[in-house]
Protein backbone atom coordinates (compact mmCIF):
# COMPACT_ATOMS: atom_id res chain seq x y z
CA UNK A 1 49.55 -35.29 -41.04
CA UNK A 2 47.30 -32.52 -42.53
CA UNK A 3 47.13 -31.09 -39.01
CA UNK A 4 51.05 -31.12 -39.08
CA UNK A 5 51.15 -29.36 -42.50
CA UNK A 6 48.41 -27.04 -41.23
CA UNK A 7 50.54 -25.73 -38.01
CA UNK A 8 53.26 -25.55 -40.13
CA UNK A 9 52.27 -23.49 -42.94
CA UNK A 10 51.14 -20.88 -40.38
CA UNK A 11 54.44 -20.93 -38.13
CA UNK A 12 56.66 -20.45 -41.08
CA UNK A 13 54.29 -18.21 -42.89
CA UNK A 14 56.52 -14.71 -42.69
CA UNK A 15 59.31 -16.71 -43.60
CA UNK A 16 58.12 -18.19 -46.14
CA UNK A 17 56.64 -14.82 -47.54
CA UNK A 18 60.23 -13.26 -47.18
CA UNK A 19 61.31 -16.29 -49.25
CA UNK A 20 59.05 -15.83 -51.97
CA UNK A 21 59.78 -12.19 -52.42
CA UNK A 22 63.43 -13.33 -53.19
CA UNK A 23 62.72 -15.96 -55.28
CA UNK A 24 60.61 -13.00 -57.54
CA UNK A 25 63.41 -11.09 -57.05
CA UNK A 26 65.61 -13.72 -58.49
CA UNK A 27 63.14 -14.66 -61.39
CA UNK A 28 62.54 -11.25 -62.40
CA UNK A 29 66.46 -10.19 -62.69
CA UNK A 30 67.30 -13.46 -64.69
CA UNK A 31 64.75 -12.88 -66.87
CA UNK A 32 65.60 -9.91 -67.47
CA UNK A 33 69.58 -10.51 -68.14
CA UNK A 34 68.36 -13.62 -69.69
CA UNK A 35 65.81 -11.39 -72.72
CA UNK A 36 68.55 -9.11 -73.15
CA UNK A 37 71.35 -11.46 -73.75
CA UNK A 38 68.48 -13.93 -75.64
CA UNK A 39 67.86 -10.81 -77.88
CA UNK A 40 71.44 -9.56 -78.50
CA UNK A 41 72.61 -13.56 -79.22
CA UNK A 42 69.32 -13.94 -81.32
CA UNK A 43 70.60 -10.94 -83.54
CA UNK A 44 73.76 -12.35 -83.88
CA UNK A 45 72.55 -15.90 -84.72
CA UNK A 46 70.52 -13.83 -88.04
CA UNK A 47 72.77 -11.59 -89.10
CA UNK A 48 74.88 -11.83 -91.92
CA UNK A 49 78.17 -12.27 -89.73
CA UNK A 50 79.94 -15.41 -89.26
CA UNK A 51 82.00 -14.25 -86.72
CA UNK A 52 78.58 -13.23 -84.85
CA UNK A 53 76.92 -16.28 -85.68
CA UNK A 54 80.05 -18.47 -84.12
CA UNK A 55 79.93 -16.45 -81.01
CA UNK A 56 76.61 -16.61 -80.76
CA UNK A 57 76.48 -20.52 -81.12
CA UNK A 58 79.68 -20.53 -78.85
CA UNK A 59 77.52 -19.08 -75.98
CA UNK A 60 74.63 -21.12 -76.80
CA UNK A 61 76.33 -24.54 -77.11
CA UNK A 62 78.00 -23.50 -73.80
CA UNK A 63 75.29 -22.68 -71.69
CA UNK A 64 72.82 -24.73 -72.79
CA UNK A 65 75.56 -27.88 -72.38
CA UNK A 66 76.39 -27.48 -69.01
CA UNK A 67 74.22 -27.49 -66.10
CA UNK A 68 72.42 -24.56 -64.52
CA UNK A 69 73.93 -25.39 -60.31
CA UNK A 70 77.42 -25.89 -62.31
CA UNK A 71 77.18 -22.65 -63.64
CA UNK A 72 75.85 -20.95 -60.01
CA UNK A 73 78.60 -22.40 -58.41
CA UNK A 74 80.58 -21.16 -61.18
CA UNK A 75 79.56 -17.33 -60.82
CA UNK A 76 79.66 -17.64 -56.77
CA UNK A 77 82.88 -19.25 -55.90
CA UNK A 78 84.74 -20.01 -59.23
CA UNK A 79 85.11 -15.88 -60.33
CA UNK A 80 85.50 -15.23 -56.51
CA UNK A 81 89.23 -14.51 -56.98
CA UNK A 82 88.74 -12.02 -60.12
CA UNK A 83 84.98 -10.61 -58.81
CA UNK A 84 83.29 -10.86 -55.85
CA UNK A 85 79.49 -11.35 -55.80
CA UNK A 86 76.88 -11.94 -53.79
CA UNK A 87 74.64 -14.78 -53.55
CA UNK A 88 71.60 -12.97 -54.68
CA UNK A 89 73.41 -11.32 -57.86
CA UNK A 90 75.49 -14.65 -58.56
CA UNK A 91 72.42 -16.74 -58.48
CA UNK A 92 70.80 -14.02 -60.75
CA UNK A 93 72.87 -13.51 -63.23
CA UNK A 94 73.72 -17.10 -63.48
CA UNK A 95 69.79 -17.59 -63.98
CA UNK A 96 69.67 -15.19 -66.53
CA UNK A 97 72.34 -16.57 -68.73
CA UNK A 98 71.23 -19.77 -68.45
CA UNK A 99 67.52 -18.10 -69.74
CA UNK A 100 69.30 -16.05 -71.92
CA UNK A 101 70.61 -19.20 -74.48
CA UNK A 102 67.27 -20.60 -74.50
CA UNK A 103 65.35 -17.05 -75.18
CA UNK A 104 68.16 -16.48 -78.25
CA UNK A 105 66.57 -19.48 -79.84
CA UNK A 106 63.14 -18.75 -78.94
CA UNK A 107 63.63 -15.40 -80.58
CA UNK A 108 65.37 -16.68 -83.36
CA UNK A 109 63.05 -19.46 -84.34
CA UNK A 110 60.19 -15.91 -84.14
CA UNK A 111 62.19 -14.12 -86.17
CA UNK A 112 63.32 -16.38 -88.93
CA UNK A 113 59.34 -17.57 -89.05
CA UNK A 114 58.44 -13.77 -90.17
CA UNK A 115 58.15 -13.47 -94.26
CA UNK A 116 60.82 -11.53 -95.42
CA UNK A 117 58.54 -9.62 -97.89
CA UNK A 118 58.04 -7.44 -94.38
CA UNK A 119 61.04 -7.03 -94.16
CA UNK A 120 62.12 -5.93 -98.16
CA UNK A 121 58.75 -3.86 -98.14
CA UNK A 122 59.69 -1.62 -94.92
CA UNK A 123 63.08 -0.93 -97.05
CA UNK A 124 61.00 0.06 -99.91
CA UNK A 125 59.07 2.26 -98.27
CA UNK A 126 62.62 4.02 -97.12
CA UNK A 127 63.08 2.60 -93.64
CA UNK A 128 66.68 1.62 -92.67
CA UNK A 129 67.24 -2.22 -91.10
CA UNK A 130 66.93 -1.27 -87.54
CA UNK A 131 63.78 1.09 -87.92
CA UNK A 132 62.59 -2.24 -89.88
CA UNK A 133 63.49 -4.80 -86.60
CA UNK A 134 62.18 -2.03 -84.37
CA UNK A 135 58.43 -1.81 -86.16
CA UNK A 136 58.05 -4.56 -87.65
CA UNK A 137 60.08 -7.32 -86.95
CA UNK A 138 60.26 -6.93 -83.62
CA UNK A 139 57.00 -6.67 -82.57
CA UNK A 140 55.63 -9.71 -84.10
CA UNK A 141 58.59 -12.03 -83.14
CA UNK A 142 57.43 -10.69 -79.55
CA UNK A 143 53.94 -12.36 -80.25
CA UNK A 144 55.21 -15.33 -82.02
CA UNK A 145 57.80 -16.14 -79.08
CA UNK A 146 55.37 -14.92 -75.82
CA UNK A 147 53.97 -18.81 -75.35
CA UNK A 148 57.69 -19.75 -74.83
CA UNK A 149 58.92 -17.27 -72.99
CA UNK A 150 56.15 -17.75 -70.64
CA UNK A 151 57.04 -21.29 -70.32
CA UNK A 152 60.79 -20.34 -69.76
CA UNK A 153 59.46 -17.51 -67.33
CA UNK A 154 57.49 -20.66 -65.25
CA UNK A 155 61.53 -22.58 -65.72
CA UNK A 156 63.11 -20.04 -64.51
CA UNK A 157 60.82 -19.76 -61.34
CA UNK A 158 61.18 -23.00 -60.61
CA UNK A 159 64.88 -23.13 -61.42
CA UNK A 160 65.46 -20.44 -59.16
CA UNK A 161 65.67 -23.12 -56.26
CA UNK A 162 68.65 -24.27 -56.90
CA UNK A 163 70.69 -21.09 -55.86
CA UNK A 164 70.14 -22.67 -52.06
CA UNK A 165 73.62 -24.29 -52.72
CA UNK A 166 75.23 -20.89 -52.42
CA UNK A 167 73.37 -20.00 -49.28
CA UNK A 168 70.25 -17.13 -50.81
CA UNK A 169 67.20 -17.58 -48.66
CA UNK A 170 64.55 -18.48 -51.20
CA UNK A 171 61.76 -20.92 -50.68
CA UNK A 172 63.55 -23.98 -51.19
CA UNK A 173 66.59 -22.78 -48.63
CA UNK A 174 64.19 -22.02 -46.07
CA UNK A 175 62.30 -25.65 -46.64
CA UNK A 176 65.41 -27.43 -46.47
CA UNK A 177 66.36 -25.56 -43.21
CA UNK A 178 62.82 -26.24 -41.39
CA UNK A 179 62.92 -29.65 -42.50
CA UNK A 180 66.52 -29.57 -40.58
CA UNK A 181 65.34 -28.54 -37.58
CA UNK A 182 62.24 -29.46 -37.39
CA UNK A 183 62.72 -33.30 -38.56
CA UNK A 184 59.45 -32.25 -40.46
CA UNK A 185 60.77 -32.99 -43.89
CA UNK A 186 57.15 -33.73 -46.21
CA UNK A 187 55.52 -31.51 -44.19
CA UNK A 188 58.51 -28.90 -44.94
CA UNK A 189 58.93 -29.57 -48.66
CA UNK A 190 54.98 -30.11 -49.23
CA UNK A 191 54.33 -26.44 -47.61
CA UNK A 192 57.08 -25.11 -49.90
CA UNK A 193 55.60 -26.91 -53.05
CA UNK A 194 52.78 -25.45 -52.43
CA UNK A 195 54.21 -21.70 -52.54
CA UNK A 196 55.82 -22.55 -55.87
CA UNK A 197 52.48 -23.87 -57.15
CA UNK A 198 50.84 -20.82 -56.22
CA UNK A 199 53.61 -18.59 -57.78
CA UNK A 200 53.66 -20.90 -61.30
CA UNK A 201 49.46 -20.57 -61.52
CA UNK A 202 49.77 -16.88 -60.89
CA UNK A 203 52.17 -16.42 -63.48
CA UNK A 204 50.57 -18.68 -65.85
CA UNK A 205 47.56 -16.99 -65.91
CA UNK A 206 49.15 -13.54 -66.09
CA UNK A 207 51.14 -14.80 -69.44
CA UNK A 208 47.65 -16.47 -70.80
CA UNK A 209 46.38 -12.77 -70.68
CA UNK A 210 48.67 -11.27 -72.24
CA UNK A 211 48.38 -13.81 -75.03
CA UNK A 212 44.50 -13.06 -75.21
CA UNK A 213 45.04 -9.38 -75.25
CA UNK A 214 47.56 -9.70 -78.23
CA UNK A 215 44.91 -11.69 -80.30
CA UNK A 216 42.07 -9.28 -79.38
CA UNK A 217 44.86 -6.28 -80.54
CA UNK A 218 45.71 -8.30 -83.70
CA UNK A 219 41.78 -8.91 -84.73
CA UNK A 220 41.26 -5.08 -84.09
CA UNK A 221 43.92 -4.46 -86.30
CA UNK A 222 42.61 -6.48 -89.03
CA UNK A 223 39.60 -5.32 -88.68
């Protein structure tokens, strides 16, 4: 068996490679969509607008109701008569929507948790509402919120498997195609759990960094 998994690891090992570059490629688009739509919804969700706020929940309620492969398929073959896309940018984009509903919260919950003394005091000292988000808010909601989005960030990885059904060549697509023709299924899907095990302890450690270099940057600054 190990001898199985062995040979392989090291026949598929370009492909797999290729694979993994995608299935970056895919995580690092959706998260992308997904913090700028989790930001602009999170805005809407505190502001003083009720029509925001509605659309804002509208989106939320939406996304986060529905599943993620509905919403692939959705983007790939529902739109298909209106816009045409291809895998890689339907399977993106539908990744970083999905992200995107659960970052708006994430940033909300961060925001909302900041006193809102900082907030009256930047006004005081003659800064407008956005120069206030921008300086102040912002940057601490980012440092409240990192833990979570680095969890969502490690979701969205993993998620990123299930654009096989629309035919993008990520790890999972090329597992289930070895297994195929190979007949080698565990030794196919254990070699591409391990790939996705490297990529989540990578990631996790690179987001556990950045968490200790905020806390040394906040204890220099109160210092």
């Amino acid at each position: 068996m190990i001898a199985n998994i062995i040979d392989l690891f090291l026949r598929t090992f370009t492909g797999f490679l290729s694979a993994s570059v995608v299935t970056l490629q895919l995580t690092v688009v959706g998260l992308l969509v997904g913090a700028t739509l989790g930001i602009i919804f999170a805005l809407f969700k505190v502001s003083n607008s009720k029509v925001l706020q509605t659309i804002a929940g509208f989106y939320i309620t939406i996304v986060r109701g529905t599943p993620l492969i509905v919403q692939i398929s959705f983007l790939y073959f529902g739109i298909s008569s209106f816009i045409v896309l291809s895998g890689f940018w339907a399977g993106a984009i539908a990744l970083g929507v999905h992200t995107g509903a659960y970052v708006a919260e994430t940033f909300r919950g961060a925001i909302q948790s900041i006193d809102k003394g900082q907030l009256e005091a930047s006004k005081s000292l003659g800064m407008t509402t956005k120069q206030s988000m921008q300086r102040i808010i912002f940057p601490q909601a980012f440092k409240i919120s990192l833990p979570a989005l680095g969890n969502q960030f490690i979701i969205l990885l993993k998620d990123s498997s299930l654009v096989y059904v629309i035919g993008v060549a990520e790890i999972y697509s090329l597992a289930n195609m070895e297994a195929a023709q190979s007949f080698q299924q565990f030794e196919s899907f254990f070699v591409a759990g391990l790939y996705y095990l490297v990529l989540v302890i990578l990631f996790s450690y690179i987001f556990k960094m950045m968490e200790k270099r905020m806390d040394v940057d906040k204890r220099t600054e109160v210092n």
